[in-house]
N, C-alpha and C. Protein backbone atom coordinates (compact mmCIF):
# COMPACT_ATOMS: atom_id res chain seq x y z
N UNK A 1 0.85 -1.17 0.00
CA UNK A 1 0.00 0.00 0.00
C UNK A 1 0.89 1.24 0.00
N UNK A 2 0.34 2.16 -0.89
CA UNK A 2 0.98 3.82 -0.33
C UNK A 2 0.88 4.32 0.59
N UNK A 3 2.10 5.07 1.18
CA UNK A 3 1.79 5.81 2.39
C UNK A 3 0.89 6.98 2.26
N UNK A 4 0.82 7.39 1.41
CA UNK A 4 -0.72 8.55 1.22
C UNK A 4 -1.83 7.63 1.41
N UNK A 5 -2.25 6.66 1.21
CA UNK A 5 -3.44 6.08 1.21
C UNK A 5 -3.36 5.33 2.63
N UNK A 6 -2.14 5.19 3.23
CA UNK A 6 -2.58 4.37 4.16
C UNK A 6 -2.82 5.49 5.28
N UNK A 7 -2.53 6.61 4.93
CA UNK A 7 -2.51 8.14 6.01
C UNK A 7 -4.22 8.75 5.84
N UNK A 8 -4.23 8.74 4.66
CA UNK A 8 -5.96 9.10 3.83
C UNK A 8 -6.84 7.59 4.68
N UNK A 9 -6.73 6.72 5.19
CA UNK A 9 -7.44 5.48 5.76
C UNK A 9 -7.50 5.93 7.32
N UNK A 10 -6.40 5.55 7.51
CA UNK A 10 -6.07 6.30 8.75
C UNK A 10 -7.01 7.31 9.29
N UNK A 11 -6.68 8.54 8.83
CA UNK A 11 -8.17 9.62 8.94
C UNK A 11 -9.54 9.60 8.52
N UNK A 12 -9.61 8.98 7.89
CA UNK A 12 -10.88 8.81 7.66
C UNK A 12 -12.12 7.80 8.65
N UNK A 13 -13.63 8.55 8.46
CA UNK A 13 -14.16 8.33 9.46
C UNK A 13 -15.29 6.99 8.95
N UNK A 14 -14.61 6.12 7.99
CA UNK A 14 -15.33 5.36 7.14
C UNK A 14 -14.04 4.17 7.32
N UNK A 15 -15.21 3.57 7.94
CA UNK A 15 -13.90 2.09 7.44
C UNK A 15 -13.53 1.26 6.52
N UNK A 16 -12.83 1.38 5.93
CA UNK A 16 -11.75 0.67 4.84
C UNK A 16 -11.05 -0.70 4.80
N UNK A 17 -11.62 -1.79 4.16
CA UNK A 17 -11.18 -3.40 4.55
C UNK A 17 -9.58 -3.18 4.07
N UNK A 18 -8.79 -3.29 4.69
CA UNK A 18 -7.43 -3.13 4.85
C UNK A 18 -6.87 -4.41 5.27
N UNK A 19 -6.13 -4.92 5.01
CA UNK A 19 -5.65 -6.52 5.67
C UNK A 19 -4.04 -6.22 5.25
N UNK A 20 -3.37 -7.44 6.58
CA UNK A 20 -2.18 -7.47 6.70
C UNK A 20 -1.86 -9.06 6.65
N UNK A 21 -1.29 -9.76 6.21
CA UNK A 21 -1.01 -10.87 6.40
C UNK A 21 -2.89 -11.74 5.70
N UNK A 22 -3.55 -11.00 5.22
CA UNK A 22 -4.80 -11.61 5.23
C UNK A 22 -5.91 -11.50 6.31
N UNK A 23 -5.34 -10.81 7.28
CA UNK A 23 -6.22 -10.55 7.87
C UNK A 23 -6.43 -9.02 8.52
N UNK A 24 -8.10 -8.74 8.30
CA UNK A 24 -8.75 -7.61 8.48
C UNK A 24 -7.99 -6.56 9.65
N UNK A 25 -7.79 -5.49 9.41
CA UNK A 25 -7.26 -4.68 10.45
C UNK A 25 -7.40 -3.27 10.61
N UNK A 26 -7.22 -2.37 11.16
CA UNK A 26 -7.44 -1.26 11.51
C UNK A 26 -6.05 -0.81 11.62
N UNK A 27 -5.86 0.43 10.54
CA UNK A 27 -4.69 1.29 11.05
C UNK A 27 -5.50 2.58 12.18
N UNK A 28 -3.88 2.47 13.24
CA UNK A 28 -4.34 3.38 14.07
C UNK A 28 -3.17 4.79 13.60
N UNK A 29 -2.22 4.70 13.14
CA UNK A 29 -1.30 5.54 12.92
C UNK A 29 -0.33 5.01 12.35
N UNK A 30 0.32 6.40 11.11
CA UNK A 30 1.38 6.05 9.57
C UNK A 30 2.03 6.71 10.09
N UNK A 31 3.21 6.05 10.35
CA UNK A 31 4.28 7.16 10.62
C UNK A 31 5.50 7.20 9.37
N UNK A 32 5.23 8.88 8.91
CA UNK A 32 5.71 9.17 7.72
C UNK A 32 7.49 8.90 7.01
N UNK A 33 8.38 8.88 8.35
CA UNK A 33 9.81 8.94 8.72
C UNK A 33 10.04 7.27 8.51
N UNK A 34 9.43 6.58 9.26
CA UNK A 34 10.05 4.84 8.95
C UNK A 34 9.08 4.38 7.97
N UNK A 35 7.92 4.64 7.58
CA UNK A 35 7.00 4.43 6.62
C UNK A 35 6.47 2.79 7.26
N UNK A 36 5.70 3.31 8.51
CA UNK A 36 5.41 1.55 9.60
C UNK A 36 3.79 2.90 9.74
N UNK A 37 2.92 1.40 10.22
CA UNK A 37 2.04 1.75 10.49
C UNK A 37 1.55 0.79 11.98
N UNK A 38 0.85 1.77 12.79
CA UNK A 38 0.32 0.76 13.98
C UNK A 38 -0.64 0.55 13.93
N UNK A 39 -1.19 -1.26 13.51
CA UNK A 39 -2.46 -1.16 13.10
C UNK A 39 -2.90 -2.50 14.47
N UNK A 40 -4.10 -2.97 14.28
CA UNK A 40 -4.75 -3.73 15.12
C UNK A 40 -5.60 -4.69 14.81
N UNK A 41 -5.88 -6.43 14.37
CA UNK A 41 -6.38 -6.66 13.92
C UNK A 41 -8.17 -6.61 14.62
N UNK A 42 -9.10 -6.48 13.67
CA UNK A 42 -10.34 -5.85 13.63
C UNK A 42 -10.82 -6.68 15.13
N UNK A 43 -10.21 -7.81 14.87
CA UNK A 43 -11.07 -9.06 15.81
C UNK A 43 -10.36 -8.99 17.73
N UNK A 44 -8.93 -8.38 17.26
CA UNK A 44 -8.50 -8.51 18.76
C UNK A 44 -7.25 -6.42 18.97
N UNK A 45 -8.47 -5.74 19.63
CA UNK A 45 -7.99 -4.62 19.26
C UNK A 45 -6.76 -4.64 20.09
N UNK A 46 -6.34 -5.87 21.25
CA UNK A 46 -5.20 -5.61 22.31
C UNK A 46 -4.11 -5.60 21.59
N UNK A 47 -4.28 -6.69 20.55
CA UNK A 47 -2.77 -6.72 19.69
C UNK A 47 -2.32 -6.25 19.01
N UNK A 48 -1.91 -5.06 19.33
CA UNK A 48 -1.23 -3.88 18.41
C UNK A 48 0.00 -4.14 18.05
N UNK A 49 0.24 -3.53 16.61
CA UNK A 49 1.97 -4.03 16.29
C UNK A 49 2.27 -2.94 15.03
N UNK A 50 2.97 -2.67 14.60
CA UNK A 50 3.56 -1.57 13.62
C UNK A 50 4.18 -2.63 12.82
N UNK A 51 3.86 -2.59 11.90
CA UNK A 51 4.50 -3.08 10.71
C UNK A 51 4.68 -1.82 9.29
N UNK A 52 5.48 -2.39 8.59
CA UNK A 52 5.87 -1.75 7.31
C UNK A 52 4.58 -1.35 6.41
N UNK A 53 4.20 0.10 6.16
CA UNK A 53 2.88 0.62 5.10
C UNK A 53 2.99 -0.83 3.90
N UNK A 54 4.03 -0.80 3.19
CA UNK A 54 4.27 -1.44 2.16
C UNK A 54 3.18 -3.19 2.18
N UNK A 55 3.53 -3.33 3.36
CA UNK A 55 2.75 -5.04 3.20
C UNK A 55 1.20 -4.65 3.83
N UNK A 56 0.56 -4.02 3.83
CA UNK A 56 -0.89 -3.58 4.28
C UNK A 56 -1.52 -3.58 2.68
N UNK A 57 -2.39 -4.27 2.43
CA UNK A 57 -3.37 -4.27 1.23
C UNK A 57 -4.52 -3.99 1.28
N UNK A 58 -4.96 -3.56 0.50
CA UNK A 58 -6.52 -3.10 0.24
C UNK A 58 -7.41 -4.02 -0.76
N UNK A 59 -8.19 -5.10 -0.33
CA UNK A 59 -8.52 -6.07 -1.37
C UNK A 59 -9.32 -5.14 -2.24
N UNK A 60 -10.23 -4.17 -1.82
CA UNK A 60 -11.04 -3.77 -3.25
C UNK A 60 -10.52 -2.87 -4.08
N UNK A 61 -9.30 -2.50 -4.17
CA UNK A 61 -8.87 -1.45 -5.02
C UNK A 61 -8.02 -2.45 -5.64
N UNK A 62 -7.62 -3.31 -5.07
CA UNK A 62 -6.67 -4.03 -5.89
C UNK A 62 -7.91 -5.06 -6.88
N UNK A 63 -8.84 -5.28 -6.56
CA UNK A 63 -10.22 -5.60 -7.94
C UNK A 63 -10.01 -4.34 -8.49
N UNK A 64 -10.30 -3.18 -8.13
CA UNK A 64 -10.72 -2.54 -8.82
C UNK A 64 -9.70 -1.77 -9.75
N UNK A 65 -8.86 -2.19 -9.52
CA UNK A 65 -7.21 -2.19 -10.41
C UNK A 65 -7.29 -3.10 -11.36
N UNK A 66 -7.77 -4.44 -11.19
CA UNK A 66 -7.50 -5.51 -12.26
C UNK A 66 -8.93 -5.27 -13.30
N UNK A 67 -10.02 -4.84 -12.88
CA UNK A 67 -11.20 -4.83 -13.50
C UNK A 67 -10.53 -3.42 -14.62
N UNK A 68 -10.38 -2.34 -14.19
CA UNK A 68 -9.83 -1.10 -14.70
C UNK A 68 -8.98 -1.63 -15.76
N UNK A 69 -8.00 -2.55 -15.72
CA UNK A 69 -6.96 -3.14 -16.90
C UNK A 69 -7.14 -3.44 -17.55
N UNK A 70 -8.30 -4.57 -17.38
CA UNK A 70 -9.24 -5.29 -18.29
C UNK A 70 -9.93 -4.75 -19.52
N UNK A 71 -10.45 -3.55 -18.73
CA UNK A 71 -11.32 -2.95 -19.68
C UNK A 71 -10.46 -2.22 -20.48
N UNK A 72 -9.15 -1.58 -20.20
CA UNK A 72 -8.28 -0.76 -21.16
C UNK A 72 -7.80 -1.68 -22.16
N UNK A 73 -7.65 -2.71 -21.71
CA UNK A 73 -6.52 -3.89 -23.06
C UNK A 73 -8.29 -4.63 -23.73
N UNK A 74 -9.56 -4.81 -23.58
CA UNK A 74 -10.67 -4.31 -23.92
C UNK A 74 -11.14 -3.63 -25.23
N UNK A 75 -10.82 -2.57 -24.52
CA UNK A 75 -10.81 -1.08 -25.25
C UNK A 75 -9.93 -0.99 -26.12
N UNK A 76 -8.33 -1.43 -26.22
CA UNK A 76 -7.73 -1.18 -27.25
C UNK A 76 -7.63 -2.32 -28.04
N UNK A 77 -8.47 -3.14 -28.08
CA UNK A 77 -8.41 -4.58 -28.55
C UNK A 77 -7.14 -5.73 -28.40
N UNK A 78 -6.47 -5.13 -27.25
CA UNK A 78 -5.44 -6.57 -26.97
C UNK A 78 -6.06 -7.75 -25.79
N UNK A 79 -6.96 -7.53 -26.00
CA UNK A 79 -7.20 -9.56 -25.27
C UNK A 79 -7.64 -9.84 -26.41
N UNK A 80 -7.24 -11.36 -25.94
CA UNK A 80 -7.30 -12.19 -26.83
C UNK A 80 -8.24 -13.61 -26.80
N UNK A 81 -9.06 -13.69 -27.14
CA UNK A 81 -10.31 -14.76 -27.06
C UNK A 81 -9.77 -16.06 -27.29
């Protein structure tokens, strides 16, 4: 994940399916200098841990990345039936 997006999640007052390892979590804070985030998984808020922005994923943007591709190679006629 980007550190703008994982800072834009972060603040925001809408929750965002975010997963680490596969599983669901909550960032609580991006810290911009080591680029780690302290997040919590959804199910057990005690276990807090900071890990690296980089391995935090967003399953629906990453569909909505592959659907978006699709339709461009689509659109310019490179798939191939």
């Amino acid at each position: 994940m980007d550190i703008n997006r994982a800072k834009e999640i972060a603040v925001s007052p809408v929750m965002v399916d975010v997963r680490y390892d596969g599983v669901p979590i909550y960032i609580q804070h991006v810290d911009d200098t080591r680029e780690t985030a302290r997040i919590y998984p959804l199910t057990d808020p005690e276990q807090e841990t900071e890990v690296p922005v980089r391995s935090l994923t967003e399953p629906s943007s990453t569909m909505a990345m592959e659907v978006e591709q699709m339709a461009c190679r689509v659109s310019d006629g490179s798939v191939e039936e």
